[in-house]
C-alpha atoms as a PDB file:
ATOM      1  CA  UNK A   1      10.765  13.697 -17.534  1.00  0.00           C
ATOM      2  CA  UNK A   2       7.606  11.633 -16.384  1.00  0.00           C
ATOM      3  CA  UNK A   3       7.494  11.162 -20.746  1.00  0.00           C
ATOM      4  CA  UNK A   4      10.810   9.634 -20.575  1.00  0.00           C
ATOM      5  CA  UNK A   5       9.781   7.485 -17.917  1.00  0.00           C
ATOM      6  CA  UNK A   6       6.738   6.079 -19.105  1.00  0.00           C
ATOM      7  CA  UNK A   7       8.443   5.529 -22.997  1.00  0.00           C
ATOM      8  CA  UNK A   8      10.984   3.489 -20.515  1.00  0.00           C
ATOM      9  CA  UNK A   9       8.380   1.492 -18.708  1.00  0.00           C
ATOM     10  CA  UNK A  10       6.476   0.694 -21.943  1.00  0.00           C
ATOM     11  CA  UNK A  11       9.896  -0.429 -23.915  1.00  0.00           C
ATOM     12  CA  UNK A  12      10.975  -2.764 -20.676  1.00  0.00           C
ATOM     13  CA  UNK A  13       7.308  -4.097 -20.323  1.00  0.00           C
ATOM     14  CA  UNK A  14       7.736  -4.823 -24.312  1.00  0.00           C
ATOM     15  CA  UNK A  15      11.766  -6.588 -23.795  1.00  0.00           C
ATOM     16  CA  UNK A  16      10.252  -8.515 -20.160  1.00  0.00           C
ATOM     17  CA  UNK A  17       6.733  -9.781 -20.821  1.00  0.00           C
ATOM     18  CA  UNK A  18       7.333 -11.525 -17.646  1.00  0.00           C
ATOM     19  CA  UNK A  19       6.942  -7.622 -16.151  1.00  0.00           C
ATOM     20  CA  UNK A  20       5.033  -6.321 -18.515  1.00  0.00           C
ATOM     21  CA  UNK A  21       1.869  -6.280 -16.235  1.00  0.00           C
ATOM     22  CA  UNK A  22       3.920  -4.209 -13.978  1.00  0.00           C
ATOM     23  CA  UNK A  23       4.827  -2.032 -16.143  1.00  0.00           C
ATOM     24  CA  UNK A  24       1.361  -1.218 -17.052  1.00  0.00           C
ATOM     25  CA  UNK A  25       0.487  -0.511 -12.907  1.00  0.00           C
ATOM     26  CA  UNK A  26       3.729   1.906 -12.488  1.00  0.00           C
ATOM     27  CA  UNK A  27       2.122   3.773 -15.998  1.00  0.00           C
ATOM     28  CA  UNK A  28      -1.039   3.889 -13.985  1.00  0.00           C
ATOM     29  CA  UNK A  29       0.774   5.767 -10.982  1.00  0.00           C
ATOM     30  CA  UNK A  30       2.568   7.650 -13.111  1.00  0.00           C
ATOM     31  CA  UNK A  31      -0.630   9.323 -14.894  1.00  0.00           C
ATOM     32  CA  UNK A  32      -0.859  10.930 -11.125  1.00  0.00           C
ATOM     33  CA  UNK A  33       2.432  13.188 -11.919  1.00  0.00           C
ATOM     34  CA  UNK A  34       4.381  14.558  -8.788  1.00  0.00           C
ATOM     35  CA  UNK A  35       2.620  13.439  -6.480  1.00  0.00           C
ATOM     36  CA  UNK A  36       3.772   9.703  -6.996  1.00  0.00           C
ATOM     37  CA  UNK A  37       7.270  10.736  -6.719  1.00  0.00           C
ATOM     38  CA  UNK A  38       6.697  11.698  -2.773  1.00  0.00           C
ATOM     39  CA  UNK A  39       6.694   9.876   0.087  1.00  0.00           C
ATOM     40  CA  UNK A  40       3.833  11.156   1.248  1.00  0.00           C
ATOM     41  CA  UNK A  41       2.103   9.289  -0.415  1.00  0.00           C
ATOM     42  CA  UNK A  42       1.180   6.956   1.854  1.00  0.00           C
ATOM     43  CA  UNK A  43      -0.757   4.587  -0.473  1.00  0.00           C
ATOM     44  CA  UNK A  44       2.553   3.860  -2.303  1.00  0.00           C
ATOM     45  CA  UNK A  45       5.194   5.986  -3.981  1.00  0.00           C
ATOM     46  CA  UNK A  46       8.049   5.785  -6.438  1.00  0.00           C
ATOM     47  CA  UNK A  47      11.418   5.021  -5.782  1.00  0.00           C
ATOM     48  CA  UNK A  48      15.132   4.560  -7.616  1.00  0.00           C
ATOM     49  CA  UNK A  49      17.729   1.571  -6.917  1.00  0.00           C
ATOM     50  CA  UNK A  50      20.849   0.774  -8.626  1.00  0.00           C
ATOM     51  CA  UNK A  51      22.007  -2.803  -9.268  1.00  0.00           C
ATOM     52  CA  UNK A  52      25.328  -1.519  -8.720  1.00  0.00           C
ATOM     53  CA  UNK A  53      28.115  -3.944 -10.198  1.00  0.00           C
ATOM     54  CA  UNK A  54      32.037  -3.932 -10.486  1.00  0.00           C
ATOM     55  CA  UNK A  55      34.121  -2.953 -13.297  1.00  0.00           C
ATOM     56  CA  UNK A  56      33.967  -6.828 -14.081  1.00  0.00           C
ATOM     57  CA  UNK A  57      30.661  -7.498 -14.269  1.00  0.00           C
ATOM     58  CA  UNK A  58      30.910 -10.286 -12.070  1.00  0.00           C
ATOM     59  CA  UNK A  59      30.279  -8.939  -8.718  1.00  0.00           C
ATOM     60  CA  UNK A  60      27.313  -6.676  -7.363  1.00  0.00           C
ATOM     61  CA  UNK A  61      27.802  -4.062  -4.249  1.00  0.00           C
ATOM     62  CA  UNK A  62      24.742  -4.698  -1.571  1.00  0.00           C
ATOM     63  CA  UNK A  63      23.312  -3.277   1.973  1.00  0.00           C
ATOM     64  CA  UNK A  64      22.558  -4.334   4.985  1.00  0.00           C
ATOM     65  CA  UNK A  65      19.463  -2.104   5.307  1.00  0.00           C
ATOM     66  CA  UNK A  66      19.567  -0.577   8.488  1.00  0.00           C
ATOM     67  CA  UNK A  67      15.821  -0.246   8.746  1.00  0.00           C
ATOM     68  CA  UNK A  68      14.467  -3.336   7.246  1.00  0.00           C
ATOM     69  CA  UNK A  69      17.830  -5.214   7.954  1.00  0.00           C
ATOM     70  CA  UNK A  70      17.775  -7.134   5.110  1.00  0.00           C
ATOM     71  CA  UNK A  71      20.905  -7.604   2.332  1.00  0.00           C
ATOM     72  CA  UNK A  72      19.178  -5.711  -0.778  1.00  0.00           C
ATOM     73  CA  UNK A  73      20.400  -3.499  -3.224  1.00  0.00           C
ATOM     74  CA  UNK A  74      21.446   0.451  -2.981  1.00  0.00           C
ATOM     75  CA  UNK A  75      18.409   2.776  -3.432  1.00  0.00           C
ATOM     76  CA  UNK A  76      15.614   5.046  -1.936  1.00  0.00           C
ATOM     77  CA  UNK A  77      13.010   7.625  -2.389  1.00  0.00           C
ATOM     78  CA  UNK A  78      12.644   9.865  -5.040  1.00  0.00           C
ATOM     79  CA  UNK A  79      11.259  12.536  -2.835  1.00  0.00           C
ATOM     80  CA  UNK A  80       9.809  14.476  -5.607  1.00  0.00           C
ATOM     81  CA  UNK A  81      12.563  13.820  -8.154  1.00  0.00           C
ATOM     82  CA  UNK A  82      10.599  12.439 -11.416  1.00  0.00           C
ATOM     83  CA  UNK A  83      13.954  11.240 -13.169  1.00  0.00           C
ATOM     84  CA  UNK A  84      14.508   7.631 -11.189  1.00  0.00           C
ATOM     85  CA  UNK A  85      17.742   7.004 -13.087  1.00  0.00           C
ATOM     86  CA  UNK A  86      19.224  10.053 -11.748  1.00  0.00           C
ATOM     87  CA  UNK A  87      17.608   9.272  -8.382  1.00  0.00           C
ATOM     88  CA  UNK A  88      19.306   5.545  -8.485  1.00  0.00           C
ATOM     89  CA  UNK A  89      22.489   6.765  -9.497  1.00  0.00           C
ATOM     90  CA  UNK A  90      22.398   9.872  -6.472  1.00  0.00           C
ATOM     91  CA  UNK A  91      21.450   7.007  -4.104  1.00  0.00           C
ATOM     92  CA  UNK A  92      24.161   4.609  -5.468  1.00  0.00           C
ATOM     93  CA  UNK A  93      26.662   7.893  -4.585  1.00  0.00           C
ATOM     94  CA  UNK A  94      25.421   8.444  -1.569  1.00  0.00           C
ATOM     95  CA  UNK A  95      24.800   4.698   0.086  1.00  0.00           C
ATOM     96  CA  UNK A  96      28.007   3.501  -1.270  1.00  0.00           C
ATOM     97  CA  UNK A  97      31.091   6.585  -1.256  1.00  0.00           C
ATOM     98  CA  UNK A  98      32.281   5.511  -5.013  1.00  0.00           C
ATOM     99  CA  UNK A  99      32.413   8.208  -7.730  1.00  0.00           C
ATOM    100  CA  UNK A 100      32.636   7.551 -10.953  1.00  0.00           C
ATOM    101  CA  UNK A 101      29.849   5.720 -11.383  1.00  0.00           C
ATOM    102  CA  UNK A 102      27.917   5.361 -14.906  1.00  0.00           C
ATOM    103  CA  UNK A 103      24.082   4.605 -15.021  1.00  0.00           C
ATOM    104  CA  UNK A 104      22.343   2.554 -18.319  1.00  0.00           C
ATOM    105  CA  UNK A 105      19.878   4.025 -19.693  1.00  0.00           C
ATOM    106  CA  UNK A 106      16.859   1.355 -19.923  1.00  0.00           C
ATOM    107  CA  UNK A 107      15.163   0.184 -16.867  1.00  0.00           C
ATOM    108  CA  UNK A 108      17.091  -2.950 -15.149  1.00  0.00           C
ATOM    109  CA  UNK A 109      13.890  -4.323 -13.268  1.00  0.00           C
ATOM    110  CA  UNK A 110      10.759  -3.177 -11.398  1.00  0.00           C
ATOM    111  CA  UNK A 111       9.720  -4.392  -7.921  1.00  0.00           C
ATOM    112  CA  UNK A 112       6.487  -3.546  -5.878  1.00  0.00           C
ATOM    113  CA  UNK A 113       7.047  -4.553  -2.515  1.00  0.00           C
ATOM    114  CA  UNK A 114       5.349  -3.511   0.793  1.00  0.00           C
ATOM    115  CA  UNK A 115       7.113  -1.947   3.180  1.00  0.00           C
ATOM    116  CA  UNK A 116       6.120  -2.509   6.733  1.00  0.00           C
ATOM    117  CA  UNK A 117       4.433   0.397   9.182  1.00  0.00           C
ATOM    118  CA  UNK A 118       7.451   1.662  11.093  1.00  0.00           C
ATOM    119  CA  UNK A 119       6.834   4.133  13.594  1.00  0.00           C
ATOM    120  CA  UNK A 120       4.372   7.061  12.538  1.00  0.00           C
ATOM    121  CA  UNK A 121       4.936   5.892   9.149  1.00  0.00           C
ATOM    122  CA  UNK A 122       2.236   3.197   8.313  1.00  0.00           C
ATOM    123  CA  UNK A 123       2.866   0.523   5.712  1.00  0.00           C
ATOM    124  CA  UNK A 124       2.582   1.391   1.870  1.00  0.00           C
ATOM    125  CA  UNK A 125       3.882  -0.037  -1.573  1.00  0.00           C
ATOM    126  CA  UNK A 126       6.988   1.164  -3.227  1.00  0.00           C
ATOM    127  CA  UNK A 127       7.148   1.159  -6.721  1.00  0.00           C
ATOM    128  CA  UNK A 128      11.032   0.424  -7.376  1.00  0.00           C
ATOM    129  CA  UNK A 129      12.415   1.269 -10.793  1.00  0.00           C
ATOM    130  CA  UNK A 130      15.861  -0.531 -11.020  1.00  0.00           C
ATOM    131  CA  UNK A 131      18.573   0.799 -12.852  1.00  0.00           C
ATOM    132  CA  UNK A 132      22.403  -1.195 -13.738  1.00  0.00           C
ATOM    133  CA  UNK A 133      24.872   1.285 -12.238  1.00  0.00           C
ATOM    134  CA  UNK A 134      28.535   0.553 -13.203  1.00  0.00           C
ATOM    135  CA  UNK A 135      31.378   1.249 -10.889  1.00  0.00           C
ATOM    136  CA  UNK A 136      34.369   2.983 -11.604  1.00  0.00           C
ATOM    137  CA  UNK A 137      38.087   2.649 -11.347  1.00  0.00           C
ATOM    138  CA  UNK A 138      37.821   2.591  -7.102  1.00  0.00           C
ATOM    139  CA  UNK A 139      35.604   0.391  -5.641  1.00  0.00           C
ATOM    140  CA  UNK A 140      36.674   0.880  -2.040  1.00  0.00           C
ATOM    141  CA  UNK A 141      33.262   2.025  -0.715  1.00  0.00           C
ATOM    142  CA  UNK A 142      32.658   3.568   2.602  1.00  0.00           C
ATOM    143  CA  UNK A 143      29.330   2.538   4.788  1.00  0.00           C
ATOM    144  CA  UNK A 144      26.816   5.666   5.274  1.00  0.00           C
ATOM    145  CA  UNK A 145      24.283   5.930   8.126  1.00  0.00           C
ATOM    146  CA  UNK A 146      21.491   4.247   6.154  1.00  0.00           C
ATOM    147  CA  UNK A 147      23.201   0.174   6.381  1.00  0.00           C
ATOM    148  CA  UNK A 148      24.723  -1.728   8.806  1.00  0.00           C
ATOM    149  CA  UNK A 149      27.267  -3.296   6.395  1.00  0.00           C
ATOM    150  CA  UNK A 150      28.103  -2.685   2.401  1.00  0.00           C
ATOM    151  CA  UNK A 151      29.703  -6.221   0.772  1.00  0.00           C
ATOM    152  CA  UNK A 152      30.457  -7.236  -2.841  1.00  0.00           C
ATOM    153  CA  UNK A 153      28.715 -10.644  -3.656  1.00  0.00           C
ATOM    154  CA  UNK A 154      29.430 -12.438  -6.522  1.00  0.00           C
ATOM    155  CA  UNK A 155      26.452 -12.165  -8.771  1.00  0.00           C
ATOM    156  CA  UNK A 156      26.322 -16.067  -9.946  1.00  0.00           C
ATOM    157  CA  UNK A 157      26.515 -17.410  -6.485  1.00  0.00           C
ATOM    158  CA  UNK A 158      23.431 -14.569  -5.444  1.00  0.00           C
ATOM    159  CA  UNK A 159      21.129 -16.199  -8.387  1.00  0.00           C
ATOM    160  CA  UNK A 160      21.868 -19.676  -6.624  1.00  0.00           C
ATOM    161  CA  UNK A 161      21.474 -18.202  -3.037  1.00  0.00           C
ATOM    162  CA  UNK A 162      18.059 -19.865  -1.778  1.00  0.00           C
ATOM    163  CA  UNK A 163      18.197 -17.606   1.222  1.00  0.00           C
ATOM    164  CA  UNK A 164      19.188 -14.492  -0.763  1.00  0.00           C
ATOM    165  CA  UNK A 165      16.067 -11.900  -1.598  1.00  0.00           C
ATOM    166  CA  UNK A 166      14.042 -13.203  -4.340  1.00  0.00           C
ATOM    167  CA  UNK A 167      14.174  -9.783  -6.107  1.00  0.00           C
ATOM    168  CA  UNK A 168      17.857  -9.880  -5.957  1.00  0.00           C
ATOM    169  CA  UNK A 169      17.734 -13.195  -7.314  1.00  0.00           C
ATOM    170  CA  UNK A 170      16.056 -12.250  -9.623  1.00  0.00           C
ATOM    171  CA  UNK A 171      17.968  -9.315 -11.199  1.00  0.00           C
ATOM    172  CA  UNK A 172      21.434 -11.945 -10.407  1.00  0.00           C
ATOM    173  CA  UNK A 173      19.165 -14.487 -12.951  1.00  0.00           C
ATOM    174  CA  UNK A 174      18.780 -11.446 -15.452  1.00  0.00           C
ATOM    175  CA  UNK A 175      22.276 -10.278 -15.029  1.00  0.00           C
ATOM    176  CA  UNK A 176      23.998 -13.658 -15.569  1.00  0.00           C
ATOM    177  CA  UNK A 177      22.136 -14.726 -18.186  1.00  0.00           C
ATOM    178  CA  UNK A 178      22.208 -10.871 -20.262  1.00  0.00           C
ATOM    179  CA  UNK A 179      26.367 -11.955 -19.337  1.00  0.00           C
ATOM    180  CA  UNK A 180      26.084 -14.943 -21.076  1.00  0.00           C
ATOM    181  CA  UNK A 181      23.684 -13.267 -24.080  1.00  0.00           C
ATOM    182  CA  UNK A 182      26.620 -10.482 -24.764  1.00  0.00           C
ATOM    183  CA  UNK A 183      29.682 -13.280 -24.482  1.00  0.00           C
ATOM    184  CA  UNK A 184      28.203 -15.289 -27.203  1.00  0.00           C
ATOM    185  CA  UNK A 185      27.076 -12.112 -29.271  1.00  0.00           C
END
């Protein structure tokens, strides 16, 4: 799977040039196999997240992380799992309560950011893959233990929220303007 992953992070680093340096730093963590994939790997690990939008494209589902209480997208550790699209997709599942969701193939968007010591657990990098996960008929979703709150923004006025994330701006950016690509195609 770690093959699949790396011909992924080479074709997005080739389609985002913007990202292609990052690219090249998750291939470098990736040459160190499963134990990347852990989160015991205090130095910095892998992890999945969905951008997780309605059946109309227009709207994308978001947390209110319980632990770094911040609005960001669904996803988490892979905790050993080297395939991060199924690990995005699981965590979509589980964050959320939908079913029926579909997951793209191609990497969305990749994100280092540092997460802050909590507890025993001292600060380290997390190497976020992002994945587009589409929801299905139902998009009633239920709140699990992990956020305080679960809310459907609209993805235009998230790309033009100052205060919003700049990662989820970011990936709002990408979204609307891959929207406007495929409605002039």
């Amino acid at each position: 799977m770690t093959t699949l992953l790396a011909d992924a992070l080479r074709i997005h680093g080739r389609h985002l040039p913007e990202q292609s340096g990052l690219a090249g730093d998750y291939l470098t963590l990736l040459d160190e196999g499963v134990p990347a994939f852990v989160r015991e790997r205090l130095a910095g690990h892998f992890t999945g997240s969905a951008w997780l939008v309605s059946g109309d494209g227009r709207r994308v589902l978001l947390t209110h992380h319980r632990k770094l209480d911040r609005w960001l997208q669904l996803g988490g550790h892979a905790d050993g799992d080297t395939d991060l699209r199924a690990v995005a997709l699981k965590e979509a599942e589980e964050e959320s309560g939908l079913t029926g969701l579909t997951v793209d193939e191609a990497i969305f968007d990749l994100d280092k950011h540092w997460i802050p010591e909590r507890g025993d657990v001292p600060g380290h990098w997390h190497y976020d893959v992002r994945y587009v996960v589409h929801a299905g008929a139902d998009e009633t979703f239920a709140v699990s233990e992990e956020s305080h709150a679960l809310a459907w923004r609209e993805i235009a006025a998230l790309a033009a929220d100052p205060a919003a994330d700049e990662s989820l701006r970011r990936m709002a950016r990408r979204w609307v303007e891959r929207s406007e690509q495929h409605a002039g195609s």
